[in-house]
N, C-alpha and C. Protein backbone atom coordinates (compact mmCIF):
# COMPACT_ATOMS: atom_id res chain seq x y z
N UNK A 1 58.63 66.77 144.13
CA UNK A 1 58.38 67.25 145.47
C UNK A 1 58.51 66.11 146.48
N UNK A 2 57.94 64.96 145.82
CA UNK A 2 58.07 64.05 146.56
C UNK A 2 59.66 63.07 147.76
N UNK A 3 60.09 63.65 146.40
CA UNK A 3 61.50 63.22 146.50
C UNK A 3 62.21 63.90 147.35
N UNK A 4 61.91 65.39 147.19
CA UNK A 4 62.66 66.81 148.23
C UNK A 4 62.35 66.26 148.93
N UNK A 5 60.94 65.58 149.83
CA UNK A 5 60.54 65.25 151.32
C UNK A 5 61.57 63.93 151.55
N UNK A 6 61.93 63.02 150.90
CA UNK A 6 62.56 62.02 151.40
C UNK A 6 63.87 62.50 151.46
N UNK A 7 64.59 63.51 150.96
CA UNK A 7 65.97 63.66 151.11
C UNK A 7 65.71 64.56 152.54
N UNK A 8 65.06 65.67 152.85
CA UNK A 8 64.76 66.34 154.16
C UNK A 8 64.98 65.25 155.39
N UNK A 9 63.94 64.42 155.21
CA UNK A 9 63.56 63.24 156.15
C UNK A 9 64.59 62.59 156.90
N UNK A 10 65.78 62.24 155.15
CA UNK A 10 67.11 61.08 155.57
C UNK A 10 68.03 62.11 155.88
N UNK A 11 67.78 63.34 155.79
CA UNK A 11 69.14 64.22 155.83
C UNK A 11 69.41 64.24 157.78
N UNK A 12 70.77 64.78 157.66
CA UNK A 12 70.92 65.00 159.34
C UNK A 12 70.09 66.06 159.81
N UNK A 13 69.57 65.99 161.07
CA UNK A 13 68.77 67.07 161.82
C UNK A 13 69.40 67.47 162.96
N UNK A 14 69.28 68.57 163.10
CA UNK A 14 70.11 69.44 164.19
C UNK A 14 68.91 69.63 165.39
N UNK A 15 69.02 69.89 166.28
CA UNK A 15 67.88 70.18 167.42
C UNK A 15 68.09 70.94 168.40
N UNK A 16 67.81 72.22 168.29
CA UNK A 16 68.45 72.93 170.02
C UNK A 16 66.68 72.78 170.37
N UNK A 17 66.38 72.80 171.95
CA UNK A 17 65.61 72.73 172.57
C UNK A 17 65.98 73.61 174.13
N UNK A 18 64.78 74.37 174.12
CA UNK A 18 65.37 75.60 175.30
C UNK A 18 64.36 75.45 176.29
N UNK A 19 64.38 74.59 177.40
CA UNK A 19 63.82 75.13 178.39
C UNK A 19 64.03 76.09 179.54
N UNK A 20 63.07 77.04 180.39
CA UNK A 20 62.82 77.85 180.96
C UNK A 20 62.17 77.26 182.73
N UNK A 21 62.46 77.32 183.32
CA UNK A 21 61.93 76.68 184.71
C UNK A 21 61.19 77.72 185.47
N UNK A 22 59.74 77.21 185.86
CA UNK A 22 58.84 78.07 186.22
C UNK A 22 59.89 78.62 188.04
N UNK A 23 59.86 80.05 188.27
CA UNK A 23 60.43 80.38 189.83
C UNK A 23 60.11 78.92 190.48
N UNK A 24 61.58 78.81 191.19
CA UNK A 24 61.29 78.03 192.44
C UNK A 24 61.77 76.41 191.69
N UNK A 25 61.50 76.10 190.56
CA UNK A 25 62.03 74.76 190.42
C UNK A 25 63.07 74.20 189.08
N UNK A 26 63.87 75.29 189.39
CA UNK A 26 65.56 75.32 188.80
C UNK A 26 66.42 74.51 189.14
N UNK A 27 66.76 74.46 190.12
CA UNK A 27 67.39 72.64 190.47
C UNK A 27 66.41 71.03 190.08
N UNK A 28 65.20 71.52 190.52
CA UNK A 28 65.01 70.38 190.17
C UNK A 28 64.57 69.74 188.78
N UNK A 29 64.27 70.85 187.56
CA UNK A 29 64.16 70.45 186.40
C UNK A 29 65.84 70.30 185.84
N UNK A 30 66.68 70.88 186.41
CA UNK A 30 68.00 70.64 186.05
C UNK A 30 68.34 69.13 186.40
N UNK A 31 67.70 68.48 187.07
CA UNK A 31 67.94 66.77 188.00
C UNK A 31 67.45 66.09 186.74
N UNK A 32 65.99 66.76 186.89
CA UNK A 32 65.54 65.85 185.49
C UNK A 32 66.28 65.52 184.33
N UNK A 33 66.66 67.04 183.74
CA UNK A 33 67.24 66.83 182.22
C UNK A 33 68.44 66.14 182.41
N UNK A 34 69.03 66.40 183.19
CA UNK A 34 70.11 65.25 183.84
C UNK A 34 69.98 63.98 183.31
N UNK A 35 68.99 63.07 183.76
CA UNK A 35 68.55 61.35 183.61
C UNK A 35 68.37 61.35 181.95
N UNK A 36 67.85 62.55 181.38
CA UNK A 36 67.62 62.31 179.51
C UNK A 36 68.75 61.85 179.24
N UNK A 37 69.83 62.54 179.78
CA UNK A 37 71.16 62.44 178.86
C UNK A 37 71.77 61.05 178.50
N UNK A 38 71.68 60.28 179.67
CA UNK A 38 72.88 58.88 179.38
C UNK A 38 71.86 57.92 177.98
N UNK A 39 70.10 58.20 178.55
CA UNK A 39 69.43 56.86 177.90
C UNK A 39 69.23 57.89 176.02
N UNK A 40 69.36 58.50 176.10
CA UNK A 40 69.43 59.68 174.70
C UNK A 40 70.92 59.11 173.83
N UNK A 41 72.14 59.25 174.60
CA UNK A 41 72.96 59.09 174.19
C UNK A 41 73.18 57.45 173.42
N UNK A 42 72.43 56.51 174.09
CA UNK A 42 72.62 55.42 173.66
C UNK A 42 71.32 54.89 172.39
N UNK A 43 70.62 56.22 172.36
CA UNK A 43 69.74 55.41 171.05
C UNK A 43 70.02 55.66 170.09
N UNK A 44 69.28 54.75 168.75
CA UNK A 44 69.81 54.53 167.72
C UNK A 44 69.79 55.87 166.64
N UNK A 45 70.70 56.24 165.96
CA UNK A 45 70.79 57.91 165.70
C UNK A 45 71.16 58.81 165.95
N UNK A 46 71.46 58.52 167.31
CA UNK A 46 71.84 59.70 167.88
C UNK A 46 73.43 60.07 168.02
N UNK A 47 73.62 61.29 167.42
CA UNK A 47 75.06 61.92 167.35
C UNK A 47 75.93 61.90 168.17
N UNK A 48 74.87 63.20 168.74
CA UNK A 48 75.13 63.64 170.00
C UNK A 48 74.17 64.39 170.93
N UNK A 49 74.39 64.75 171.97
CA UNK A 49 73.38 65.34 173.30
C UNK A 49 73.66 66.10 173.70
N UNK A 50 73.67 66.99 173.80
CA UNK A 50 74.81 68.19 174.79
C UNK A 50 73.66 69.04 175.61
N UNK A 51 74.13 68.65 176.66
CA UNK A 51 72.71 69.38 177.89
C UNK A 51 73.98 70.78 178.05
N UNK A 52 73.36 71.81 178.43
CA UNK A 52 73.59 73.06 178.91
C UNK A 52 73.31 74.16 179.72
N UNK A 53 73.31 74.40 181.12
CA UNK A 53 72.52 75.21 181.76
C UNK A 53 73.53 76.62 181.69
N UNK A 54 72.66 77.64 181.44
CA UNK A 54 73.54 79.09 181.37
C UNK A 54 73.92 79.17 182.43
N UNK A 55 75.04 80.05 182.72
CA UNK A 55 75.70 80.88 183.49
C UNK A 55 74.58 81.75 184.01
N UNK A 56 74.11 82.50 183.03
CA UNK A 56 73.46 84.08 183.78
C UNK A 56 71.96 83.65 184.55
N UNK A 57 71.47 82.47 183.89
CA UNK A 57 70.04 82.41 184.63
C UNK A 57 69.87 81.05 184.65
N UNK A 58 70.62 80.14 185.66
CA UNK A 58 70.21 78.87 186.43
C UNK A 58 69.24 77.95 185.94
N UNK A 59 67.84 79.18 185.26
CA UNK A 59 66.37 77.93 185.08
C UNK A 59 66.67 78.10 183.91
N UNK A 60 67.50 78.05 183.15
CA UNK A 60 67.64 78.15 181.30
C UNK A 60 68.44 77.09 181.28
N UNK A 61 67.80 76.03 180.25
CA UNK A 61 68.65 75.00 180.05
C UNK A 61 68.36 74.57 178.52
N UNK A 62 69.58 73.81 177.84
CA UNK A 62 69.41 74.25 175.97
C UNK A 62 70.22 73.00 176.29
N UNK A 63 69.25 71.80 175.56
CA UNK A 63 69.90 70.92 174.98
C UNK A 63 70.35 70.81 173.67
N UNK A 64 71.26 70.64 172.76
CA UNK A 64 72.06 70.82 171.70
C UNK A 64 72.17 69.35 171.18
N UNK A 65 71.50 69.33 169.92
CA UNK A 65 71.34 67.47 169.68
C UNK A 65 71.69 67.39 168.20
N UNK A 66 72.41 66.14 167.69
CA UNK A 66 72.38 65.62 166.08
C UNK A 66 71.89 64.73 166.16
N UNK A 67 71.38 64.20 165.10
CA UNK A 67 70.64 63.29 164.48
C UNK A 67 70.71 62.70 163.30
N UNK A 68 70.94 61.36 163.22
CA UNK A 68 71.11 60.97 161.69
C UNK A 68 70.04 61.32 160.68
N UNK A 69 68.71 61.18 161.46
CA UNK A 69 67.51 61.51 160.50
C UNK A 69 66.54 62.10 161.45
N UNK A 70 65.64 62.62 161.17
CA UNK A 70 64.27 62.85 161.43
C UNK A 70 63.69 62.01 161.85
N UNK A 71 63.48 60.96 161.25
CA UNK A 71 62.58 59.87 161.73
C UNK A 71 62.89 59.35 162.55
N UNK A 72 64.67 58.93 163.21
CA UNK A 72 65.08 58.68 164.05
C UNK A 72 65.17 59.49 165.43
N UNK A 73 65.15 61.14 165.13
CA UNK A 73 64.79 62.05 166.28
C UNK A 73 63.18 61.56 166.37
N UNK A 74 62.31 61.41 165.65
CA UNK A 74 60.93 61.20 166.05
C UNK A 74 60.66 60.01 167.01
N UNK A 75 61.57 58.78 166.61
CA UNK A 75 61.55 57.58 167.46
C UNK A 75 61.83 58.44 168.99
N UNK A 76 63.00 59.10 169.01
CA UNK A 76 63.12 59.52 170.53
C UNK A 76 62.22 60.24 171.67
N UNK A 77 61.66 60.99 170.28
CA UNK A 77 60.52 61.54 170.94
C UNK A 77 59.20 61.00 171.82
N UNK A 78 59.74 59.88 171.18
CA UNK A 78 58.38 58.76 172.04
C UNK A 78 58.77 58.07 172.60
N UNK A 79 60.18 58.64 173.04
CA UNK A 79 60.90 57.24 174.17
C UNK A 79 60.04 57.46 175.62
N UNK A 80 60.58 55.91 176.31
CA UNK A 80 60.09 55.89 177.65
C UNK A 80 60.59 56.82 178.64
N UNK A 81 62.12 57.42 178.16
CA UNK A 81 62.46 58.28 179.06
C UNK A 81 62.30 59.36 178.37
N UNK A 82 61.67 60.07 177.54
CA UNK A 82 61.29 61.32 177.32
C UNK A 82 59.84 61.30 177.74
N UNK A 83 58.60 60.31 178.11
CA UNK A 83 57.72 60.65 178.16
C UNK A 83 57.70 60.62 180.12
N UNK A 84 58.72 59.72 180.55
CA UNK A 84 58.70 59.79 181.99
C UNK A 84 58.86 61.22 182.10
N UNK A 85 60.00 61.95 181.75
CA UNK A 85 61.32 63.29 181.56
C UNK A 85 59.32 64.46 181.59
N UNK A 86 58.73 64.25 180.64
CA UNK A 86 57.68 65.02 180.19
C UNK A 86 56.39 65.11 181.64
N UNK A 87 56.12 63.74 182.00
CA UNK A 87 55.35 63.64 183.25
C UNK A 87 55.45 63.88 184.44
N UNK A 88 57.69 64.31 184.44
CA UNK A 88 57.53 64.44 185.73
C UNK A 88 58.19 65.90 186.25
N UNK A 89 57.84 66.65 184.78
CA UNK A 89 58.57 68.27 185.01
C UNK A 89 57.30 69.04 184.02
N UNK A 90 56.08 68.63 184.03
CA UNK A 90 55.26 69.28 183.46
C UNK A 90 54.55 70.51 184.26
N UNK A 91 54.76 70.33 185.66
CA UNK A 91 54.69 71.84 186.52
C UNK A 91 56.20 72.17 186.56
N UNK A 92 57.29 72.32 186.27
CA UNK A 92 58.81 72.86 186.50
C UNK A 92 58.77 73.55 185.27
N UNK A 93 57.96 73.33 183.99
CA UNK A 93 58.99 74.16 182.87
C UNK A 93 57.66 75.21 182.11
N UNK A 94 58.14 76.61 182.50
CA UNK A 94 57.59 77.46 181.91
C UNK A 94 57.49 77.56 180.61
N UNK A 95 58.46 77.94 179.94
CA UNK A 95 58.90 77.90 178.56
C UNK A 95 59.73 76.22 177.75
N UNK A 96 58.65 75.85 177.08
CA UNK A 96 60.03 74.84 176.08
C UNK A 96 59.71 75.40 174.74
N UNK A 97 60.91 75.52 174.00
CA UNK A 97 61.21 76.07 172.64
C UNK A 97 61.84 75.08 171.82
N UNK A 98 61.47 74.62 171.02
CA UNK A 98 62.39 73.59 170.20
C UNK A 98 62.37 74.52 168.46
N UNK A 99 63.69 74.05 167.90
CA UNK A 99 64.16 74.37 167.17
C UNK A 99 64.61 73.31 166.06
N UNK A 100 64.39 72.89 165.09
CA UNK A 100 64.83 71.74 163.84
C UNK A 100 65.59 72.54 162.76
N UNK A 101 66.49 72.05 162.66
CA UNK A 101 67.19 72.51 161.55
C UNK A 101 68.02 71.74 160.62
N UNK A 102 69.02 72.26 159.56
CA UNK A 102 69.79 71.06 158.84
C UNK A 102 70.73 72.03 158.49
N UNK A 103 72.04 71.42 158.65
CA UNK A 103 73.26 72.39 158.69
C UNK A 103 73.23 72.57 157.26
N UNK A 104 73.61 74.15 156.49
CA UNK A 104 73.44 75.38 155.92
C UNK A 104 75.31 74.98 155.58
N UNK A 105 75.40 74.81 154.39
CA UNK A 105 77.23 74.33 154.27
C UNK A 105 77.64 75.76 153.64
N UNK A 106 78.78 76.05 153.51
CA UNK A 106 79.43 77.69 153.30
C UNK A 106 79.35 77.70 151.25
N UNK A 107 78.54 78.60 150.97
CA UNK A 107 78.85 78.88 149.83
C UNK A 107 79.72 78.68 148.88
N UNK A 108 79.34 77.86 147.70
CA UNK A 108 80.30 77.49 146.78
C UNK A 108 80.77 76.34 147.49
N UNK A 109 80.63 75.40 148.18
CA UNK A 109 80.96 73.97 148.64
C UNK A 109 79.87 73.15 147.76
């Protein structure tokens, strides 16, 4: 069992994350998630970043992330610009949804 947890841990992690913007501050949590992107992109682990705001509803925004590991998405989580990103849209976001996963390869591979 022990072992299952360390291969989980080192394996790649996938991350969608969905925020929702309370009425009224849709542009400006969109400014925010904005600034995550460049200092995200340059830490260690990281795949990729893909910010996304829908078409149909403006305050919906789904960042789309890889990760070499877990432990390395956890480092990010405690970055300086995710905890600024956290302090300064904690009245803007109604809904956040995060999602972890590990890509599912096609049968018989």
């Amino acid at each position: 069992m022990r072992r299952e947890k360390e291969n989980v841990a080192l394996a790649p992690l996938t991350i969608i994350a969905k925020l929702k913007a309370k009425p009224g501050s849709e542009d400006r949590l969109y400014k925010e998630c904005r600034k995550l992107v460049a200092p995200t992109l340059s830490e260690e682990g990281c795949i990729n970043y893909d910010m996304h705001r829908s078409v149909e509803d403006p305050g919906i925004i789904m960042f789309y992330e890889n990760w070499e590991t877990k432990p390395l998405w956890e480092q990010h989580m405690e970055s300086s610009h995710l905890s600024e990103f956290s302090a300064a849209t904690e009245d803007m976001v109604e809904v956040w949804e995060l999602f972890q996963g590990e890509k599912v390869e096609a049968q018989g591979s």
